[in-house]
C-alpha atoms as a PDB file:
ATOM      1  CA  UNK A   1      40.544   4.188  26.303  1.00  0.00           C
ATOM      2  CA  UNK A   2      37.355   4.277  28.659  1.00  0.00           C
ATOM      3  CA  UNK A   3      37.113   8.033  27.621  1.00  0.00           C
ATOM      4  CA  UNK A   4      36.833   6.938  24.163  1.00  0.00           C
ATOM      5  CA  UNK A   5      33.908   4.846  24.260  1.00  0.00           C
ATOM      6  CA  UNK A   6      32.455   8.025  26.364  1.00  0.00           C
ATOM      7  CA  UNK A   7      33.050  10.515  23.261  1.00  0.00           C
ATOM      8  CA  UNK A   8      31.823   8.224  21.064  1.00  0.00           C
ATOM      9  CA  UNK A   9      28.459   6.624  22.911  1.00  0.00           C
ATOM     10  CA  UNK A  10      27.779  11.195  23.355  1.00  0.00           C
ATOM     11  CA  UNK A  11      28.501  11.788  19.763  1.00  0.00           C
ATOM     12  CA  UNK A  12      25.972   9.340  18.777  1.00  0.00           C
ATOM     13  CA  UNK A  13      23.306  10.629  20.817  1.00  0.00           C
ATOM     14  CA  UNK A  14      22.395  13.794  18.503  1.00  0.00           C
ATOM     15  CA  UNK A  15      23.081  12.240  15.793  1.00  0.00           C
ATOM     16  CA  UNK A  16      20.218   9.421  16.485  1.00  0.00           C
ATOM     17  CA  UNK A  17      18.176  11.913  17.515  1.00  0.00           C
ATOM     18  CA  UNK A  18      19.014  14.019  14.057  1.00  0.00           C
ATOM     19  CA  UNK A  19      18.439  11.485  11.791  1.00  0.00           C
ATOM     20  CA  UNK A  20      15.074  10.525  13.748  1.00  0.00           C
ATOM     21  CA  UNK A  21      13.773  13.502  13.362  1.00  0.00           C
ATOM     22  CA  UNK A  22      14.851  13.599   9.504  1.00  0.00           C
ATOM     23  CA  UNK A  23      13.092  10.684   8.557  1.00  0.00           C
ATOM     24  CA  UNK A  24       9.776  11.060   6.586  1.00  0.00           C
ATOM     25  CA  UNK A  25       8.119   7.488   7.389  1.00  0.00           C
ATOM     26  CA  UNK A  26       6.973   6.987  10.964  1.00  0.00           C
ATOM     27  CA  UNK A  27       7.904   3.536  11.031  1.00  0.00           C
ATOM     28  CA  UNK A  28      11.672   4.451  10.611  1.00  0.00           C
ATOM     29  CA  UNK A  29      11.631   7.320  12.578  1.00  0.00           C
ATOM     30  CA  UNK A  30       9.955   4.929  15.228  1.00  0.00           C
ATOM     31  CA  UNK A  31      13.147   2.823  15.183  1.00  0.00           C
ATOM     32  CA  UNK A  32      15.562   5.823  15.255  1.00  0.00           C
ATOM     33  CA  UNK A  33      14.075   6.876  18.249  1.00  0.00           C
ATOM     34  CA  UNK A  34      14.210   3.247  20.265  1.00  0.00           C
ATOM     35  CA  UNK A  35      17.964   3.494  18.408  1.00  0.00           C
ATOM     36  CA  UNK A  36      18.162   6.784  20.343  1.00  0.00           C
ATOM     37  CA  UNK A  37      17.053   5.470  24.077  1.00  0.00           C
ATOM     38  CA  UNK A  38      19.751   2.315  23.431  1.00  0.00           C
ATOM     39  CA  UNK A  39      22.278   4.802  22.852  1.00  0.00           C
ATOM     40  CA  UNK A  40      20.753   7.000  26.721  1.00  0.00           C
ATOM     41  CA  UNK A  41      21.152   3.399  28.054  1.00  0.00           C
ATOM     42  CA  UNK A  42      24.695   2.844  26.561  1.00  0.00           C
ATOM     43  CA  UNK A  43      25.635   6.407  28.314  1.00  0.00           C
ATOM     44  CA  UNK A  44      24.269   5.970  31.729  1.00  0.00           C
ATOM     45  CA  UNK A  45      25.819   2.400  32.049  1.00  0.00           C
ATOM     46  CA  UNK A  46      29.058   3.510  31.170  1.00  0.00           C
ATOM     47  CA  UNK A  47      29.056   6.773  33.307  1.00  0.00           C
ATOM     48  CA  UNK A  48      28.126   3.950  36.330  1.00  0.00           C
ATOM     49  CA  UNK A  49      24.609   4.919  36.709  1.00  0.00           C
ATOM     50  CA  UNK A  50      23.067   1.919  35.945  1.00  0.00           C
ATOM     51  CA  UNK A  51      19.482   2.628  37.824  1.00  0.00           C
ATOM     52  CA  UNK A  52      18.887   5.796  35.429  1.00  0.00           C
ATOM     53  CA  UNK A  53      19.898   3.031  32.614  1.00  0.00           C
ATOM     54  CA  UNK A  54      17.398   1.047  33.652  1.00  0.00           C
ATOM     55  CA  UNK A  55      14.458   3.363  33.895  1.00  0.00           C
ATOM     56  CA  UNK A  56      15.414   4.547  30.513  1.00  0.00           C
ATOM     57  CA  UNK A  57      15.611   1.362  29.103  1.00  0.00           C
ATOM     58  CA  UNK A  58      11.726   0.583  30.292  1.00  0.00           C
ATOM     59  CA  UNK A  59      10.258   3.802  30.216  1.00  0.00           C
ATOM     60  CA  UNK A  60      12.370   6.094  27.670  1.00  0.00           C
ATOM     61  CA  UNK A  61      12.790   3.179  25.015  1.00  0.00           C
ATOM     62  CA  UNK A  62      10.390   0.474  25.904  1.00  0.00           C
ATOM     63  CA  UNK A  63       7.275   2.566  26.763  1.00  0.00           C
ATOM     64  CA  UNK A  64       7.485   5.462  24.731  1.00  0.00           C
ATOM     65  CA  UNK A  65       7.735   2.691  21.485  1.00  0.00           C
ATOM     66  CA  UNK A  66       5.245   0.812  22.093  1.00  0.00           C
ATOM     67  CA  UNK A  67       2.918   4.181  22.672  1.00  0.00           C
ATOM     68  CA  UNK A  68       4.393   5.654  19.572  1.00  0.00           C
ATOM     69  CA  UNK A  69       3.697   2.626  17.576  1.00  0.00           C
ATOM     70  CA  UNK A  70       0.108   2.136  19.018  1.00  0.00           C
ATOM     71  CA  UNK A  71      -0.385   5.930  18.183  1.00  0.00           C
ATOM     72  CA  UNK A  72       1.041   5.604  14.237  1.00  0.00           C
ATOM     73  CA  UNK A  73      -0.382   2.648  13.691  1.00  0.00           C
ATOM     74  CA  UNK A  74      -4.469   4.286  14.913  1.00  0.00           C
ATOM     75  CA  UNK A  75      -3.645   7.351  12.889  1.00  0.00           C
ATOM     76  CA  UNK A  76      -2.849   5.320   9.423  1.00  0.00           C
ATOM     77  CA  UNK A  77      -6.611   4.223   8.908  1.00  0.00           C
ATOM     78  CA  UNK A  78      -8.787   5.857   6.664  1.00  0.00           C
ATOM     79  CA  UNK A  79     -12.685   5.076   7.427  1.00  0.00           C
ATOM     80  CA  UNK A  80     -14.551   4.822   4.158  1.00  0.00           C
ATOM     81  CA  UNK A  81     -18.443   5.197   4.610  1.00  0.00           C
ATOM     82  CA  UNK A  82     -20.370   2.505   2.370  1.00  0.00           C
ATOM     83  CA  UNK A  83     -24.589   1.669   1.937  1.00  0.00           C
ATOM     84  CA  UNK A  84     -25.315  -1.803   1.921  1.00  0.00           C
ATOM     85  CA  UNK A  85     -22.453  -4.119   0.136  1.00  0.00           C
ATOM     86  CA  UNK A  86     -21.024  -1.424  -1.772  1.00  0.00           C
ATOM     87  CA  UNK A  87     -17.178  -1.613  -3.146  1.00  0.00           C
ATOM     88  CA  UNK A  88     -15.518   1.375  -2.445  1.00  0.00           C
ATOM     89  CA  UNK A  89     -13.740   4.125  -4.688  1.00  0.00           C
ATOM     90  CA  UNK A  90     -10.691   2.797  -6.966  1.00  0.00           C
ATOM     91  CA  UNK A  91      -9.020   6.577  -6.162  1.00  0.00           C
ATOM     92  CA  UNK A  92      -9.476   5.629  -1.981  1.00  0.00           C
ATOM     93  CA  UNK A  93      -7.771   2.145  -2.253  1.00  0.00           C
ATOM     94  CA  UNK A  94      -4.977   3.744  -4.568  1.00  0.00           C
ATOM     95  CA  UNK A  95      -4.867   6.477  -2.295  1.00  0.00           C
ATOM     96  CA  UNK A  96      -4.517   3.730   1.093  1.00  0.00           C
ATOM     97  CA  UNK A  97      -2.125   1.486  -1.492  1.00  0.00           C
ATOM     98  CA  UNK A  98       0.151   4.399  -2.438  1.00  0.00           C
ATOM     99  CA  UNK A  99       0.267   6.015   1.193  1.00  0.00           C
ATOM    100  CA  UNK A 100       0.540   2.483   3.206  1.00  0.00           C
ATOM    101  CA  UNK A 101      -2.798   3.571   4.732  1.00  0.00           C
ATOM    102  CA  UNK A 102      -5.590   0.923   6.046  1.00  0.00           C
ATOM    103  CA  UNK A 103      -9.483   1.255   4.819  1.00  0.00           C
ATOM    104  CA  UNK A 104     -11.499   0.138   7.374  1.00  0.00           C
ATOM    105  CA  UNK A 105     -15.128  -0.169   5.836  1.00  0.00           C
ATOM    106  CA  UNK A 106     -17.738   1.247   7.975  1.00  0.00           C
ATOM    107  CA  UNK A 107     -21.699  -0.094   6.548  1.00  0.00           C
ATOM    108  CA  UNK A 108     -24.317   2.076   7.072  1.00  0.00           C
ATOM    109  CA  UNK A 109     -27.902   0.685   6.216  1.00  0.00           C
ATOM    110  CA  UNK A 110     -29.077   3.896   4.884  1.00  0.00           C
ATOM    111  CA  UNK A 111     -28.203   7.617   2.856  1.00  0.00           C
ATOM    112  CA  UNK A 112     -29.664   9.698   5.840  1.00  0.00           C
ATOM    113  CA  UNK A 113     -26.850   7.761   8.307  1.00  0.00           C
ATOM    114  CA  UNK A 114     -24.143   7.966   6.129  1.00  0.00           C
ATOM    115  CA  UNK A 115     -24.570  11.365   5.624  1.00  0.00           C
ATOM    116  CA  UNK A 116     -24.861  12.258   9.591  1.00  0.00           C
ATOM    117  CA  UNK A 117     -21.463   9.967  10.097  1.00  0.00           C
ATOM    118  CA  UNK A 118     -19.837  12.042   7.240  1.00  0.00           C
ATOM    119  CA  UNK A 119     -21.128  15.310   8.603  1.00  0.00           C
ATOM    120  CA  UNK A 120     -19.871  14.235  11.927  1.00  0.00           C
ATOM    121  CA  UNK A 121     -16.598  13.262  10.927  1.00  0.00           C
ATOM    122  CA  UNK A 122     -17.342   9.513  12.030  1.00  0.00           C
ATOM    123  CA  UNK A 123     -15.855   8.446   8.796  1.00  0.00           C
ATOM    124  CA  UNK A 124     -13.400  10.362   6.271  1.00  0.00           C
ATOM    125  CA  UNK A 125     -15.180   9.727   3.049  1.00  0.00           C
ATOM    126  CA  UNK A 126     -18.024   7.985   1.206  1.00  0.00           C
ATOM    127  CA  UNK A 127     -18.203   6.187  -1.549  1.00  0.00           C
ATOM    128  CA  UNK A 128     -21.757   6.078  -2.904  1.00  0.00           C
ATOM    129  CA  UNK A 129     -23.622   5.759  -6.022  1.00  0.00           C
ATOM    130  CA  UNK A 130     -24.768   8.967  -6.967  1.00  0.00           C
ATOM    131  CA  UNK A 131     -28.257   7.690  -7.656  1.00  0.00           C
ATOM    132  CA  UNK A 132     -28.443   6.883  -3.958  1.00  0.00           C
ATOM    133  CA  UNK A 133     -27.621   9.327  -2.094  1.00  0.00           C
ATOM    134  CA  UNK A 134     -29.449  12.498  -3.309  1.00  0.00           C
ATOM    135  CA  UNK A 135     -29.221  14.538   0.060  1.00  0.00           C
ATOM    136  CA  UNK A 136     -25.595  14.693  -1.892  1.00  0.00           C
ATOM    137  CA  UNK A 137     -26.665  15.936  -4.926  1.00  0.00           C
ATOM    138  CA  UNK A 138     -26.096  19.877  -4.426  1.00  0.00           C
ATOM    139  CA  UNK A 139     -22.602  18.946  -4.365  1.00  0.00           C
ATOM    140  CA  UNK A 140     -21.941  17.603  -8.174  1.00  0.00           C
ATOM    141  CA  UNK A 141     -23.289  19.142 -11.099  1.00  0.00           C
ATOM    142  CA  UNK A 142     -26.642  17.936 -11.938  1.00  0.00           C
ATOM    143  CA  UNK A 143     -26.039  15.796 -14.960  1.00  0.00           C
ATOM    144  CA  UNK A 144     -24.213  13.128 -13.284  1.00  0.00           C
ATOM    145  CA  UNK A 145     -25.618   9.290 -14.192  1.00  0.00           C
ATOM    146  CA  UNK A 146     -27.328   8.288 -11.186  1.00  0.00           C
ATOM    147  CA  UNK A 147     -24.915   5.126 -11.168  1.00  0.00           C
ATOM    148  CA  UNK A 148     -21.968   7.111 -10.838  1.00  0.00           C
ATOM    149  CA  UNK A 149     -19.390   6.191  -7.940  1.00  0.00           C
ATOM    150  CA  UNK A 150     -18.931   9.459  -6.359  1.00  0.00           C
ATOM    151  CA  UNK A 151     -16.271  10.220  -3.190  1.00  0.00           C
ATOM    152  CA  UNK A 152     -17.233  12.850  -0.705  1.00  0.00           C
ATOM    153  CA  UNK A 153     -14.749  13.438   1.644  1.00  0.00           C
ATOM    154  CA  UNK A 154     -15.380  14.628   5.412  1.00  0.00           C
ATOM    155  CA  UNK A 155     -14.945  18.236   6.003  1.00  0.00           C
ATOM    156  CA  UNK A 156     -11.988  17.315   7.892  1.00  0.00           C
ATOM    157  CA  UNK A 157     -10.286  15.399   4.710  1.00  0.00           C
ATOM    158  CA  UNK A 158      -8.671  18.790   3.420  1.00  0.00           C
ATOM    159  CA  UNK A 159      -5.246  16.811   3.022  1.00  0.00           C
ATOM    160  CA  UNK A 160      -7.129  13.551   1.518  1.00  0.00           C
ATOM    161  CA  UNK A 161      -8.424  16.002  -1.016  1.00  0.00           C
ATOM    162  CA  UNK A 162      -5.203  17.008  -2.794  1.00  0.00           C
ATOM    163  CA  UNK A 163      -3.875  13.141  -3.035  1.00  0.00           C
ATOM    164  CA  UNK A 164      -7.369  12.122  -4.617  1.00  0.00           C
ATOM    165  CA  UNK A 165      -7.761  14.545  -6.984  1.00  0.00           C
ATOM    166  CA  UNK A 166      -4.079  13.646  -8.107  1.00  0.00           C
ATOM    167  CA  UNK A 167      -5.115   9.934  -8.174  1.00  0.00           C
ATOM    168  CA  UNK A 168      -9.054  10.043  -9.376  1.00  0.00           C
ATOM    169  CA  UNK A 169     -10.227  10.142 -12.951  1.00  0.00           C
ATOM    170  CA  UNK A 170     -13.123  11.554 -14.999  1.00  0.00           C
ATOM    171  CA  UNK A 171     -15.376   8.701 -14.056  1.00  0.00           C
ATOM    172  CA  UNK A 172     -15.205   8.813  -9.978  1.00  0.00           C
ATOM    173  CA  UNK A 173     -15.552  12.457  -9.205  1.00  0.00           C
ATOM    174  CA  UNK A 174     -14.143  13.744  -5.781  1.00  0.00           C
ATOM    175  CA  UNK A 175     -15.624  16.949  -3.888  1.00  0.00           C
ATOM    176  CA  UNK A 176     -15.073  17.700   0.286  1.00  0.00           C
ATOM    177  CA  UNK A 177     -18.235  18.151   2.535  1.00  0.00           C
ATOM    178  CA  UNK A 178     -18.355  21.625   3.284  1.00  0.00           C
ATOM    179  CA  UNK A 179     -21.103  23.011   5.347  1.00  0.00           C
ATOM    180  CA  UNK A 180     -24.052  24.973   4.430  1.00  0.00           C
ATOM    181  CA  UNK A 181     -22.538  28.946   5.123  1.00  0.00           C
ATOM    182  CA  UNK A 182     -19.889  27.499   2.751  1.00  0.00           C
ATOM    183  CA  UNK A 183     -21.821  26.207  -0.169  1.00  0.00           C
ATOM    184  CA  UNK A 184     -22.406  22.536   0.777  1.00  0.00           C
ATOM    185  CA  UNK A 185     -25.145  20.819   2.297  1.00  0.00           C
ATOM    186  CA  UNK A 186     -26.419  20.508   6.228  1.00  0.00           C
END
């Protein structure tokens, strides 16, 4: 019967480890893989090795979560560049609703340090008024009413670009910061 349990604890092992990698949402695949280290643990205690059990159990399931989850949850936040008390874009908080993304607002007191943050990809988009901000301007087409929300994303954004376009409308246009040699602004 013992060899079994053995089959059964070694069948499970790729499976885990095949549905982990499977999974689309990082929050489940984050759970398949602490499913995965159980099932290591399972293994080594029942092959009698319990001191390999152990250190898989604290480093292999315990620490590796915990790292994995501080890593997906840093990597789900969106910084959206604002002047003054601004509200930001309704396509960015559709965008952070739809994706289970956070916006973390970042103020800037004026257009000439948004613009540097955006440039250096200190934030991935602003949301400005298009009146205010016209070191922007060579960016839309000129007849835009100068209190128009506009979105610029960071040149880094490329894959914010396609799910805001999908989500934006007529009234908040959406363009990505490209550099100078490429047509935008420096």
């Amino acid at each position: 019967m013992n060899g079994w349990i053995e089959v059964f604890i070694v069948a499970l092992l790729p499976l885990t480890a095949l549905f982990a990698v499977l999974q689309t949402q990082a929050y489940s695949a984050l759970v398949l893989r602490g499913m995965m280290g159980v099932v290591a643990v399972l293994l080594y205690t029942v092959l009698g090795a319990p001191d390999v059990a152990l250190t898989e159990a604290l480093v292999g399931t315990l620490l590796t979560v915990i790292l994995y989850a501080v890593t997906v949850r840093s990597t789900q936040v969106v910084r959206v560049g604002l002047l003054a008390d601004r509200a930001a874009g309704v396509a960015i908080k559709q965008l952070c609703k739809t994706h289970k993304l956070s916006m973390r607002k970042v103020v800037f007191p004026g257009e000439k340090e948004l613009v540097e943050a955006l440039k250096a990809g200190r934030v991935d988009a602003v949301c400005v008024e298009f009146g205010l901000a016209p070191a922007l301007h060579p960016l839309f087409p000129p007849e835009q009413p100068a209190d128009r929300l506009i979105t610029v994303l960071a040149e880094h954004g490329k894959w914010h670009e396609r799910k805001l376009n999908a989500l934006s409308s007529e009234d908040e246009p959406i363009v990505r910061l490209r550099y100078r040699e490429r047509g935008g602004i420096r």
